[in-house]
PDB file of N, CA and C in Angstrom:
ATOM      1  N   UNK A   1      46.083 -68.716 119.793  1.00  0.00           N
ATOM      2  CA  UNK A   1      46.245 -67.273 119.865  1.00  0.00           C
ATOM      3  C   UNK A   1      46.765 -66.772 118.512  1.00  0.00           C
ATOM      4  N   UNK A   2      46.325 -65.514 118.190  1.00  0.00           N
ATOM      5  CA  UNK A   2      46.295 -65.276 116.723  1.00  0.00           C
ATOM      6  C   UNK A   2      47.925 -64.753 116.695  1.00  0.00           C
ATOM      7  N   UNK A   3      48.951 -64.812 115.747  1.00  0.00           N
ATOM      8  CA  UNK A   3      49.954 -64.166 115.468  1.00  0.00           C
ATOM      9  C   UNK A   3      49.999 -62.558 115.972  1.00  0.00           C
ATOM     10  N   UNK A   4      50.805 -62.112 115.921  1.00  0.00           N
ATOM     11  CA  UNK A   4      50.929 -60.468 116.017  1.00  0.00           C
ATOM     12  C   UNK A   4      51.422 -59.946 114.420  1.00  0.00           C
ATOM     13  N   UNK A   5      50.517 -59.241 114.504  1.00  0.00           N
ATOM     14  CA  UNK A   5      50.691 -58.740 112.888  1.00  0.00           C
ATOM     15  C   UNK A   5      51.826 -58.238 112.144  1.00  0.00           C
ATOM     16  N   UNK A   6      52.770 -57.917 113.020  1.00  0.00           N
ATOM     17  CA  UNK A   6      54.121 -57.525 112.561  1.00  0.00           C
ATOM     18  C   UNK A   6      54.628 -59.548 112.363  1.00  0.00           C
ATOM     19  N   UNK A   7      54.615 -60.088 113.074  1.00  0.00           N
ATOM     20  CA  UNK A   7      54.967 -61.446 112.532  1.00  0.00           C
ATOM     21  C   UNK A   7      54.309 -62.399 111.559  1.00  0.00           C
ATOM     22  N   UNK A   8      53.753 -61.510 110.425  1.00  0.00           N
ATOM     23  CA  UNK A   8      52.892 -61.872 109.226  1.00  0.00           C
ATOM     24  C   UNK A   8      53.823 -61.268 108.407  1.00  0.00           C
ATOM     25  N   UNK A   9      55.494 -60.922 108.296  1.00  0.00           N
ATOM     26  CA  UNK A   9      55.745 -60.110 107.587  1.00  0.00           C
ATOM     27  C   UNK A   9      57.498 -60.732 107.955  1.00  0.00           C
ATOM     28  N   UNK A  10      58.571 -60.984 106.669  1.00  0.00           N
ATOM     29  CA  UNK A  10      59.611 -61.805 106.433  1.00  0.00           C
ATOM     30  C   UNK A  10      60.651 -61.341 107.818  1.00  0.00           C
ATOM     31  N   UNK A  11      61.614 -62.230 108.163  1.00  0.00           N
ATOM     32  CA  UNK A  11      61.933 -61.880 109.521  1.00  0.00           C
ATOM     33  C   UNK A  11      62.684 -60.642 108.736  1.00  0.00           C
ATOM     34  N   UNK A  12      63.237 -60.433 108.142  1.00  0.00           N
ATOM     35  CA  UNK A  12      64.389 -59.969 107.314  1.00  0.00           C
ATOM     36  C   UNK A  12      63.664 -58.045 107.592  1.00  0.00           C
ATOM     37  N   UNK A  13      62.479 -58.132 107.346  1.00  0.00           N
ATOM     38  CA  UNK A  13      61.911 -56.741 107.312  1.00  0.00           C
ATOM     39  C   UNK A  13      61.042 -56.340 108.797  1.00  0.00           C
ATOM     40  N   UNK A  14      61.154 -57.278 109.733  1.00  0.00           N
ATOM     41  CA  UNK A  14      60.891 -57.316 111.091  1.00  0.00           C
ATOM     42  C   UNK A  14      62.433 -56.532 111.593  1.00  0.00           C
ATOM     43  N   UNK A  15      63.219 -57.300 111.333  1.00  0.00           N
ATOM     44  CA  UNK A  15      64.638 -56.468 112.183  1.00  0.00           C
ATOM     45  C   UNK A  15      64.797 -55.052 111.878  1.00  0.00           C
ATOM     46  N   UNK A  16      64.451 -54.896 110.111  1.00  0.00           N
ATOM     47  CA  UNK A  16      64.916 -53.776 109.535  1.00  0.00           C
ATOM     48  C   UNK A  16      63.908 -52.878 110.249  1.00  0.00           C
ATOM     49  N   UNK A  17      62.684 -52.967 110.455  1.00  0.00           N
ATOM     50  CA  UNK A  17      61.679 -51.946 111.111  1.00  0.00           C
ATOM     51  C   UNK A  17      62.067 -52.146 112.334  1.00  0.00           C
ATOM     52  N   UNK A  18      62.827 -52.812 113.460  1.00  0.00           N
ATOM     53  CA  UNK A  18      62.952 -52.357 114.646  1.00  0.00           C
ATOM     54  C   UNK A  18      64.840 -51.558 114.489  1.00  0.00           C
ATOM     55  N   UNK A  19      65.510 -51.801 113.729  1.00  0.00           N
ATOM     56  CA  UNK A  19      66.603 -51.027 113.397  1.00  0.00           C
ATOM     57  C   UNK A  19      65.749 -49.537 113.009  1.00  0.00           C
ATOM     58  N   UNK A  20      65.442 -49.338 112.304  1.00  0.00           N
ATOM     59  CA  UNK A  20      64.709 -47.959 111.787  1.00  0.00           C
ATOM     60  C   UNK A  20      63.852 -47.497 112.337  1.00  0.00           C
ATOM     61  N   UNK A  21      63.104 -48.051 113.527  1.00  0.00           N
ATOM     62  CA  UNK A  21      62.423 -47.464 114.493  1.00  0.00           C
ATOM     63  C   UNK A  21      63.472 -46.795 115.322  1.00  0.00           C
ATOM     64  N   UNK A  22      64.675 -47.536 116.015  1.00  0.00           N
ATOM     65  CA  UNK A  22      65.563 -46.779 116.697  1.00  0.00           C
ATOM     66  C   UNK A  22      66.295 -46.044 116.326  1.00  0.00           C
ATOM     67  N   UNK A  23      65.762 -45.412 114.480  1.00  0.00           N
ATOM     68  CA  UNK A  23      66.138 -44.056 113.871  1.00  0.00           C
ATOM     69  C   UNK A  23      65.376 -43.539 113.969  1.00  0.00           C
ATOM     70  N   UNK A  24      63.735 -43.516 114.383  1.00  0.00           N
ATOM     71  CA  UNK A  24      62.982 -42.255 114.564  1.00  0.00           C
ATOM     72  C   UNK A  24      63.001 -41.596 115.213  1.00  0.00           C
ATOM     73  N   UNK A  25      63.793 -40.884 115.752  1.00  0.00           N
ATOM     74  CA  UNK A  25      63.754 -39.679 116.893  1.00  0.00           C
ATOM     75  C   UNK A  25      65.111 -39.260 116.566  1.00  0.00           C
ATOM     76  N   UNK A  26      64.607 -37.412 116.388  1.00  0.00           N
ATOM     77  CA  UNK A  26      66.377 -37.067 115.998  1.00  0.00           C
ATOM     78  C   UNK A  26      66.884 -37.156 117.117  1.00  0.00           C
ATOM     79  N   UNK A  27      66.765 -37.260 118.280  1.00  0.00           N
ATOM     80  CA  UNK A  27      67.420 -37.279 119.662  1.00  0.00           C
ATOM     81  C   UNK A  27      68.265 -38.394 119.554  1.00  0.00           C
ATOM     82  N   UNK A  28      67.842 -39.781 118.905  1.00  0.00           N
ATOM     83  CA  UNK A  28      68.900 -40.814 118.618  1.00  0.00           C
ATOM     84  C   UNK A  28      69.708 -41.426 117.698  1.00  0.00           C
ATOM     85  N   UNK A  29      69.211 -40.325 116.362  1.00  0.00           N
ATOM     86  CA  UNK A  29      70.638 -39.366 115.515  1.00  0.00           C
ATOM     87  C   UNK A  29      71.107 -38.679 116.005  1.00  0.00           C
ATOM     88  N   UNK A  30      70.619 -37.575 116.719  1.00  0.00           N
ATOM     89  CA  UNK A  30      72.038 -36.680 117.577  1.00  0.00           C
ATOM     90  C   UNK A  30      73.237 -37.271 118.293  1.00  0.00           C
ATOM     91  N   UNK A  31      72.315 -38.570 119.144  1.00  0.00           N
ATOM     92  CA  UNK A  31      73.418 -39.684 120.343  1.00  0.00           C
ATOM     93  C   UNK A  31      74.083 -40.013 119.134  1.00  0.00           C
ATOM     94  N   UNK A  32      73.655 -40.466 118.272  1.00  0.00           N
ATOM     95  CA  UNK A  32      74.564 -41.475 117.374  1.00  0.00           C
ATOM     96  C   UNK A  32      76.147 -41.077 116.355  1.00  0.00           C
ATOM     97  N   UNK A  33      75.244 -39.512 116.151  1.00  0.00           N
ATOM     98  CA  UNK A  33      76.223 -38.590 115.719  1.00  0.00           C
ATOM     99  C   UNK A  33      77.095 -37.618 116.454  1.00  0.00           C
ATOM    100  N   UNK A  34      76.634 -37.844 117.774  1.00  0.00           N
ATOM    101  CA  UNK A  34      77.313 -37.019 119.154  1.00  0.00           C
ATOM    102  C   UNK A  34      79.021 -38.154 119.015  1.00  0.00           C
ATOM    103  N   UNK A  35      78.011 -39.321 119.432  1.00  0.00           N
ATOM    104  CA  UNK A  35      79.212 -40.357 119.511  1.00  0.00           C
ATOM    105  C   UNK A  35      80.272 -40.376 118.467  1.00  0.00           C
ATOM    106  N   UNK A  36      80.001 -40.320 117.284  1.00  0.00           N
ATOM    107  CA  UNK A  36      80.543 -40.846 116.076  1.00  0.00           C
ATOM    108  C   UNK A  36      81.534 -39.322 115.760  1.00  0.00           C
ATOM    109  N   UNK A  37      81.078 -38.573 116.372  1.00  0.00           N
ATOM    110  CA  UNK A  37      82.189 -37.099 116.060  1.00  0.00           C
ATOM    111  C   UNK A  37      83.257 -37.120 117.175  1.00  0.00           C
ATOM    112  N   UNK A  38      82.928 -37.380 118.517  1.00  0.00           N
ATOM    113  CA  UNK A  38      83.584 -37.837 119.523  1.00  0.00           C
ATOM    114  C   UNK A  38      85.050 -38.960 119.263  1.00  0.00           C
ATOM    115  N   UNK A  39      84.542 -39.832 118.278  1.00  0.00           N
ATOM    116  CA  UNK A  39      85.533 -40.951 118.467  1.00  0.00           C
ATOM    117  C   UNK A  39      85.925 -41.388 119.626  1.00  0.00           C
ATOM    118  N   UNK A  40      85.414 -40.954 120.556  1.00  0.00           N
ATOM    119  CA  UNK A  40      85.750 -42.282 121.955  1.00  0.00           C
ATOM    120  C   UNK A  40      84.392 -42.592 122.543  1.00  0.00           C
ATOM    121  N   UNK A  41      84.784 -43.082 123.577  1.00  0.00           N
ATOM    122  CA  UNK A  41      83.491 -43.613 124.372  1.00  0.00           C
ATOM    123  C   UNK A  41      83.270 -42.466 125.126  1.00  0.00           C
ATOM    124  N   UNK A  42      82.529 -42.167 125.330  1.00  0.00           N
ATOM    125  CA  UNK A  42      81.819 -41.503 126.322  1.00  0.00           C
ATOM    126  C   UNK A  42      81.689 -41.706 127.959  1.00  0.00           C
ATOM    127  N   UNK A  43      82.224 -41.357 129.064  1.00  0.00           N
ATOM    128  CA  UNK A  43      81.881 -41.628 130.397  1.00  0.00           C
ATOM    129  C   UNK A  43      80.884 -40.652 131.151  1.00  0.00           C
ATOM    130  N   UNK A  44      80.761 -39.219 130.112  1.00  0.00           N
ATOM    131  CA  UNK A  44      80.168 -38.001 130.385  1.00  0.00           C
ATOM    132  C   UNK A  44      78.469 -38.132 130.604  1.00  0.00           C
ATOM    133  N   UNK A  45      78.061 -37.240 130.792  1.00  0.00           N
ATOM    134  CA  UNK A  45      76.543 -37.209 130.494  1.00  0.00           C
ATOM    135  C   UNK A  45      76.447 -36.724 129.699  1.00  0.00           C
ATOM    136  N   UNK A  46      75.656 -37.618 128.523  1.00  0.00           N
ATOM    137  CA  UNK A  46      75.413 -36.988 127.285  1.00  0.00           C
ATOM    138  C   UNK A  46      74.332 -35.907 127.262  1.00  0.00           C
ATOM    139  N   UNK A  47      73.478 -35.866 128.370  1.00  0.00           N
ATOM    140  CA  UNK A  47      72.511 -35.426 128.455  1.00  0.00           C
ATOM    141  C   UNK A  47      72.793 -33.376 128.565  1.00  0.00           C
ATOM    142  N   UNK A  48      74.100 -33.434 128.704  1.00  0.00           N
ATOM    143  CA  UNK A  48      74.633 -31.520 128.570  1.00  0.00           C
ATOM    144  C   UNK A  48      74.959 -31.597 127.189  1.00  0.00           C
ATOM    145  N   UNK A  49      74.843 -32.291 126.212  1.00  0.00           N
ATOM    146  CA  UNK A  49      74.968 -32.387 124.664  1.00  0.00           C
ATOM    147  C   UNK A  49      73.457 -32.343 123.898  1.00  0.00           C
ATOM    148  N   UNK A  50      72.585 -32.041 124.816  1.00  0.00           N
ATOM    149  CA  UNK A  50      71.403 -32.142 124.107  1.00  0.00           C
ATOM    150  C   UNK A  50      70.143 -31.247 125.316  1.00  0.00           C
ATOM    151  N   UNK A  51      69.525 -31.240 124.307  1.00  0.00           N
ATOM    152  CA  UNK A  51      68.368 -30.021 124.826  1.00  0.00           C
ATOM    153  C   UNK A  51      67.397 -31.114 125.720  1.00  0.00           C
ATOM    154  N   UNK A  52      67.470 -32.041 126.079  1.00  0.00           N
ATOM    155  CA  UNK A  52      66.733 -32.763 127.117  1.00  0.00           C
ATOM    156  C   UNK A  52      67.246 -33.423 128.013  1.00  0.00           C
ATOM    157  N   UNK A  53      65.778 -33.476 128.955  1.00  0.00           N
ATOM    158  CA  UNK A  53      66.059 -33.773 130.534  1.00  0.00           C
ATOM    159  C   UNK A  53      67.392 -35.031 130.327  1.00  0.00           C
ATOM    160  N   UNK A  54      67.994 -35.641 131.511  1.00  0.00           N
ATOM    161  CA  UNK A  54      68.935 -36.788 131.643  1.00  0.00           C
ATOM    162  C   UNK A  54      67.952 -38.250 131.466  1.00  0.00           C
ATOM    163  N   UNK A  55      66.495 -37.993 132.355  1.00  0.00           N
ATOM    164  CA  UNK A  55      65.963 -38.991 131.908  1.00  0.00           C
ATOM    165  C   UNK A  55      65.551 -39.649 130.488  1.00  0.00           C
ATOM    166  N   UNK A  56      64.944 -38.307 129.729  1.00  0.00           N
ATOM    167  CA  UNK A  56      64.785 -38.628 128.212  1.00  0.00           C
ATOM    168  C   UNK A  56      66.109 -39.041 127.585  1.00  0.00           C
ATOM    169  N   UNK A  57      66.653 -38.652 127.794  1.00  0.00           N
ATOM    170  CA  UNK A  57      68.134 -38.993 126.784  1.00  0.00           C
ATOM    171  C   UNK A  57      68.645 -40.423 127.478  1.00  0.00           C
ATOM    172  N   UNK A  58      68.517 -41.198 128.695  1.00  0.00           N
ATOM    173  CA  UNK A  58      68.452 -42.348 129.093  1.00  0.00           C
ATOM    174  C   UNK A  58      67.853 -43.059 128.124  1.00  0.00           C
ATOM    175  N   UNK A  59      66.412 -42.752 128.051  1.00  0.00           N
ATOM    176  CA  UNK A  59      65.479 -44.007 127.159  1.00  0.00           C
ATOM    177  C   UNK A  59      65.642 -43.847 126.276  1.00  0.00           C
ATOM    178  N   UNK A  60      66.368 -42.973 125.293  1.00  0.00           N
ATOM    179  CA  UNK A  60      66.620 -42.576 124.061  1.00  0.00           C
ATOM    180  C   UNK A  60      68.213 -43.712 124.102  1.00  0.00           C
ATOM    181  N   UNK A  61      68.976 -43.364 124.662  1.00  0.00           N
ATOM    182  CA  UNK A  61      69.984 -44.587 125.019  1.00  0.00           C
ATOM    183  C   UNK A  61      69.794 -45.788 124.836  1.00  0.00           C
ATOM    184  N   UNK A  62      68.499 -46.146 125.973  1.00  0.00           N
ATOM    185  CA  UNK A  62      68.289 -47.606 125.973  1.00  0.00           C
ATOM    186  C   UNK A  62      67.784 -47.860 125.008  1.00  0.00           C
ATOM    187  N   UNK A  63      67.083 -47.422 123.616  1.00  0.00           N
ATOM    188  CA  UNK A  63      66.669 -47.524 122.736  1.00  0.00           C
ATOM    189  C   UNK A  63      67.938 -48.009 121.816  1.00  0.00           C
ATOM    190  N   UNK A  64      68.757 -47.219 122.070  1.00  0.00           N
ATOM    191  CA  UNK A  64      69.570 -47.750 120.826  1.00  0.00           C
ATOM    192  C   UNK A  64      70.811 -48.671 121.291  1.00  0.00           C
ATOM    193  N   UNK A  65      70.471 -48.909 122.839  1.00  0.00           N
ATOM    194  CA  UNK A  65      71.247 -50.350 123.349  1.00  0.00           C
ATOM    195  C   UNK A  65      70.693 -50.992 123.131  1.00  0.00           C
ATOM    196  N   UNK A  66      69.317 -51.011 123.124  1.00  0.00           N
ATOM    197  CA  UNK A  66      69.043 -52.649 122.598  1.00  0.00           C
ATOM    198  C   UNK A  66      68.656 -53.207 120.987  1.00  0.00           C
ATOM    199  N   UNK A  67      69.363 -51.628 120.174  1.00  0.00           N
ATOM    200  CA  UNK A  67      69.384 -53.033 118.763  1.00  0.00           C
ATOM    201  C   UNK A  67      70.646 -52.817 118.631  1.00  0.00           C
ATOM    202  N   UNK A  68      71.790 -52.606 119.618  1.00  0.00           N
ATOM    203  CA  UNK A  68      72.820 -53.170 119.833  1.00  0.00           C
ATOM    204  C   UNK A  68      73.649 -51.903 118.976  1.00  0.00           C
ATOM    205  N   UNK A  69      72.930 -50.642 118.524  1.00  0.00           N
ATOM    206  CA  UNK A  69      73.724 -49.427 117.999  1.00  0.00           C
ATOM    207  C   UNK A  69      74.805 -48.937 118.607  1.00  0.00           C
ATOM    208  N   UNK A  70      74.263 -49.125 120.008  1.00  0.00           N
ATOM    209  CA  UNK A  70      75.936 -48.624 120.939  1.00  0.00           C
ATOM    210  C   UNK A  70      76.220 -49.452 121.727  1.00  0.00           C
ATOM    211  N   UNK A  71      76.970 -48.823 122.412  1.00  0.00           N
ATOM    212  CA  UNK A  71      76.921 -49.991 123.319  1.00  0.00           C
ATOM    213  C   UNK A  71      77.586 -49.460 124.916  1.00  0.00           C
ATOM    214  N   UNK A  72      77.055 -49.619 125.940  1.00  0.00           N
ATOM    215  CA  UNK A  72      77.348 -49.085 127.175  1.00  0.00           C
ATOM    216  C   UNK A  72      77.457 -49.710 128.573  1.00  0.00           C
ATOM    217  N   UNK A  73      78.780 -49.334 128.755  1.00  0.00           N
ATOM    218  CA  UNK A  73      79.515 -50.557 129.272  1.00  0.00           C
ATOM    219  C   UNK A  73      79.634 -49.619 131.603  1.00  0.00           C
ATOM    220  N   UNK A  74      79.567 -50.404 132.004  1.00  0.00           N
ATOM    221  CA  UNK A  74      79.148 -49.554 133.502  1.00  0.00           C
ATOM    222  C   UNK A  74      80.334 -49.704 133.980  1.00  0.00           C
ATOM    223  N   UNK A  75      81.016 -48.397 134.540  1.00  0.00           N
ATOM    224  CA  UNK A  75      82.288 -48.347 135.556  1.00  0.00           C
ATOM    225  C   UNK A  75      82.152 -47.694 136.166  1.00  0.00           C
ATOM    226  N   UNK A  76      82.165 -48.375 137.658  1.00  0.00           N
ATOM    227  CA  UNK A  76      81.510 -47.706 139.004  1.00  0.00           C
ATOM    228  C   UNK A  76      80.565 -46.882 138.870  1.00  0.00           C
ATOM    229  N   UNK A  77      80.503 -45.850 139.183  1.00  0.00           N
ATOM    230  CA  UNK A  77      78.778 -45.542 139.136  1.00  0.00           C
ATOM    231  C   UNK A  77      78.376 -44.433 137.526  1.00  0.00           C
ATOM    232  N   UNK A  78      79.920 -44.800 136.554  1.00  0.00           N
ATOM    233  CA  UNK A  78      79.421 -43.745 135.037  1.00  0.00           C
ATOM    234  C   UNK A  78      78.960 -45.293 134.380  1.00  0.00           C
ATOM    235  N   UNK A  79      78.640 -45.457 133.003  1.00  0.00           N
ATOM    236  CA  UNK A  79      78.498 -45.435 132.164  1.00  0.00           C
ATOM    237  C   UNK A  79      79.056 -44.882 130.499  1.00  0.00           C
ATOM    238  N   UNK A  80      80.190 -46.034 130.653  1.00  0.00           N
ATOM    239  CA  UNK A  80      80.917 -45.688 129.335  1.00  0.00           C
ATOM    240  C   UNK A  80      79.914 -46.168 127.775  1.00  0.00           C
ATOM    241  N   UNK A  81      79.451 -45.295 126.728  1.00  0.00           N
ATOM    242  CA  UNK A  81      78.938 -44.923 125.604  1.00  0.00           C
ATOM    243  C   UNK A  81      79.483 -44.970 124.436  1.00  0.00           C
ATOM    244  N   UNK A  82      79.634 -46.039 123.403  1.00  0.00           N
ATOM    245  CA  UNK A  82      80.392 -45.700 122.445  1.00  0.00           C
ATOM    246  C   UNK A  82      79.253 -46.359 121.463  1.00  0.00           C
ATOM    247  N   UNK A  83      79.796 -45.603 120.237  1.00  0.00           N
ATOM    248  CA  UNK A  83      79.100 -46.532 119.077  1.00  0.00           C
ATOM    249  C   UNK A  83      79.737 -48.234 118.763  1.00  0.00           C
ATOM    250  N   UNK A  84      78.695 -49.005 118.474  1.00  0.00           N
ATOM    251  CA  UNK A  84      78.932 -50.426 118.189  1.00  0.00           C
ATOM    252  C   UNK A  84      79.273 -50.431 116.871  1.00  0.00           C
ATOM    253  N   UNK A  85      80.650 -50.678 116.656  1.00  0.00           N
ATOM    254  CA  UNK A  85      80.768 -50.575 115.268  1.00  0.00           C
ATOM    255  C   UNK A  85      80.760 -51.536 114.070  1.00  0.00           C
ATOM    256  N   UNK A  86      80.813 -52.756 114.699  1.00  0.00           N
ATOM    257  CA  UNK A  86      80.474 -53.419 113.813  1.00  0.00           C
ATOM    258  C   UNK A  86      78.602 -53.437 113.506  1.00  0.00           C
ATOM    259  N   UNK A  87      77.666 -53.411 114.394  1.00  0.00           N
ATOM    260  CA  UNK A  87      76.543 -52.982 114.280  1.00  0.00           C
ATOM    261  C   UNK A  87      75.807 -51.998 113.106  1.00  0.00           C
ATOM    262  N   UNK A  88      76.975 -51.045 113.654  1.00  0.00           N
ATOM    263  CA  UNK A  88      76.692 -49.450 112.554  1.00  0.00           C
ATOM    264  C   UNK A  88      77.202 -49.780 111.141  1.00  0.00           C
ATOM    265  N   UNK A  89      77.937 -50.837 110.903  1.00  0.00           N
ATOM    266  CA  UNK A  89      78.282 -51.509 109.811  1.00  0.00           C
ATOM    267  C   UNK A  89      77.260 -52.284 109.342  1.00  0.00           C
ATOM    268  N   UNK A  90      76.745 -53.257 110.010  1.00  0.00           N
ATOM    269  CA  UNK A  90      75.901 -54.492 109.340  1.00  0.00           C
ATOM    270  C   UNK A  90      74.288 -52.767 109.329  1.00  0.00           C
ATOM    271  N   UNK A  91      73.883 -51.782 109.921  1.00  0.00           N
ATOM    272  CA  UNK A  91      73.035 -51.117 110.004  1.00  0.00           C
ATOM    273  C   UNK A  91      73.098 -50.322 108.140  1.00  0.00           C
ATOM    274  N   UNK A  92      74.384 -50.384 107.934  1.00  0.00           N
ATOM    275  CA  UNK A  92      74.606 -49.464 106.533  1.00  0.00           C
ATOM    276  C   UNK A  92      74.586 -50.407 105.581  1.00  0.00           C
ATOM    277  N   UNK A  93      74.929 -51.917 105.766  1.00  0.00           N
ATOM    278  CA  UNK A  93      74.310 -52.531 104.556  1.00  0.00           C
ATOM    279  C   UNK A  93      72.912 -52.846 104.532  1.00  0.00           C
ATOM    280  N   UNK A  94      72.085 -52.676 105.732  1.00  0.00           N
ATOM    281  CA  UNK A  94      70.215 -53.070 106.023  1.00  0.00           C
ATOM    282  C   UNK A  94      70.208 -52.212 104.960  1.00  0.00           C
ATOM    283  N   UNK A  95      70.425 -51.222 105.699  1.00  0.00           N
ATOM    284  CA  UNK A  95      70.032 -49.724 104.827  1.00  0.00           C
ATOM    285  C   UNK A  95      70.596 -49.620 102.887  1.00  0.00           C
ATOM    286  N   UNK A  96      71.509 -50.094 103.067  1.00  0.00           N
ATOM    287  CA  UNK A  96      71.870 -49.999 101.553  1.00  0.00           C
ATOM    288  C   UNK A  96      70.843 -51.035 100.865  1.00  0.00           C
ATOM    289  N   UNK A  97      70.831 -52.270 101.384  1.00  0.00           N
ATOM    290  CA  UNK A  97      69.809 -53.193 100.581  1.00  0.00           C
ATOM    291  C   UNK A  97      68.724 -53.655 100.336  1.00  0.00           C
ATOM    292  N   UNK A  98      67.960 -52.391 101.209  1.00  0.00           N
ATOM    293  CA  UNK A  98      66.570 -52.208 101.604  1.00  0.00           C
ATOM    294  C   UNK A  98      66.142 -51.163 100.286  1.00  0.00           C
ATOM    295  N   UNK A  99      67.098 -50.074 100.123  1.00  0.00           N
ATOM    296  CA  UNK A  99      67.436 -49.086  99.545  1.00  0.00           C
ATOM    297  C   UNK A  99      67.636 -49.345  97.683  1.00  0.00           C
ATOM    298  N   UNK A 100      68.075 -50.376  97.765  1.00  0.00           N
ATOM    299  CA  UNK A 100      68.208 -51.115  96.390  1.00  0.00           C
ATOM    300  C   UNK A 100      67.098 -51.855  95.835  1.00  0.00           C
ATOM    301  N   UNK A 101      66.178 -52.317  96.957  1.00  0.00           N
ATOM    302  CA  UNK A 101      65.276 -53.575  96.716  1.00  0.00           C
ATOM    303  C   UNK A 101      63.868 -52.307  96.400  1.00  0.00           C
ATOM    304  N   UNK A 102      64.127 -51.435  96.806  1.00  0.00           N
ATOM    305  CA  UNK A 102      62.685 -50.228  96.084  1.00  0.00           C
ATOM    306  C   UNK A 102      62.898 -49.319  95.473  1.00  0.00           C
ATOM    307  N   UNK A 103      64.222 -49.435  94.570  1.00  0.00           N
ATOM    308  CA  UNK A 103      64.395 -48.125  93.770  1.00  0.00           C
ATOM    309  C   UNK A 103      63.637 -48.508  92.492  1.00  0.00           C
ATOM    310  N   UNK A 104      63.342 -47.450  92.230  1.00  0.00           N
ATOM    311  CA  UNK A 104      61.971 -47.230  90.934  1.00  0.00           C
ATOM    312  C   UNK A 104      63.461 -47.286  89.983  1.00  0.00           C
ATOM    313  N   UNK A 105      62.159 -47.896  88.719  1.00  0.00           N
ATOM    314  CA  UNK A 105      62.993 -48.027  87.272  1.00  0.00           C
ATOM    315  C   UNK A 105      62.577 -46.688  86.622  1.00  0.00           C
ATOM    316  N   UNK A 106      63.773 -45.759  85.967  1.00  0.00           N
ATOM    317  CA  UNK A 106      63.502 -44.507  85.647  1.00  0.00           C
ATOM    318  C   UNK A 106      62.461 -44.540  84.705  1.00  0.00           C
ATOM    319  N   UNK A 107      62.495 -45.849  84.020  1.00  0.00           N
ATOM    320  CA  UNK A 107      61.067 -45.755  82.549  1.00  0.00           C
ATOM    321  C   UNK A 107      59.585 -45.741  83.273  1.00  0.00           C
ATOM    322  N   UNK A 108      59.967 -46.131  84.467  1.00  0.00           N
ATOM    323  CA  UNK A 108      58.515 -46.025  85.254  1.00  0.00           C
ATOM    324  C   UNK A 108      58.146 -44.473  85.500  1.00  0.00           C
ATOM    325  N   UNK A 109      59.126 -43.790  85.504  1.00  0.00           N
ATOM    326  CA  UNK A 109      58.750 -42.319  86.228  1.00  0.00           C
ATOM    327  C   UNK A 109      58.621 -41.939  87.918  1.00  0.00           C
ATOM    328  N   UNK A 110      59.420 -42.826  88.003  1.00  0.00           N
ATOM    329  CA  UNK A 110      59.263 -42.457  89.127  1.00  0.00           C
ATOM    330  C   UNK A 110      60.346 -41.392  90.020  1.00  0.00           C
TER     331      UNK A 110
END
């Protein structure tokens, strides 16, 4: 069976495109920055913090539970929400050294 074409490509830039996929949607910059202005966890529905249904803002959630951006922990029937912070840490050096590895040389013009 032939590879999947994303696994023709270094693991290193496989993680970074599923980290930065669970930045495409401002709905999961808003969660991320909802949280991060908050400073606590969340037990609320985030979903009265944002212009969509409870279901969308769920999968927008589970999106960024599973590259481990937040993290949401179940007590009795809420759902406590906080940012993963060591995550959002190792996420700002991807980003910083991804960021370094394609900056144009100014003699190039770019």
């Amino acid at each position: 069976m032939p590879k999947a074409k994303v696994e023709l490509f270094e693991k290193d830039l496989q993680e970074s495109a599923l980290l930065f996929k669970a930045l495409g949607h401002p709905a999961r910059l808003a969660i991320l920055r909802y949280l991060s202005e908050t400073k606590v966890c969340i037990s609320g529905d985030i979903s009265n913090e944002l212009p969509l249904s409870r279901t969308t803002v769920n999968q927008h959630l589970k999106e960024l539970k599973s590259q481990g951006l937040i993290k949401g922990e179940i007590e009795g029937s809420r759902t406590n929400y906080c940012l993963n912070a060591p995550r959002i840490k190792e996420l700002k050096k991807i980003i910083e050294h991804f960021l370094c590895e394609i900056e144009c040389c100014e003699n190039l013009g770019c």
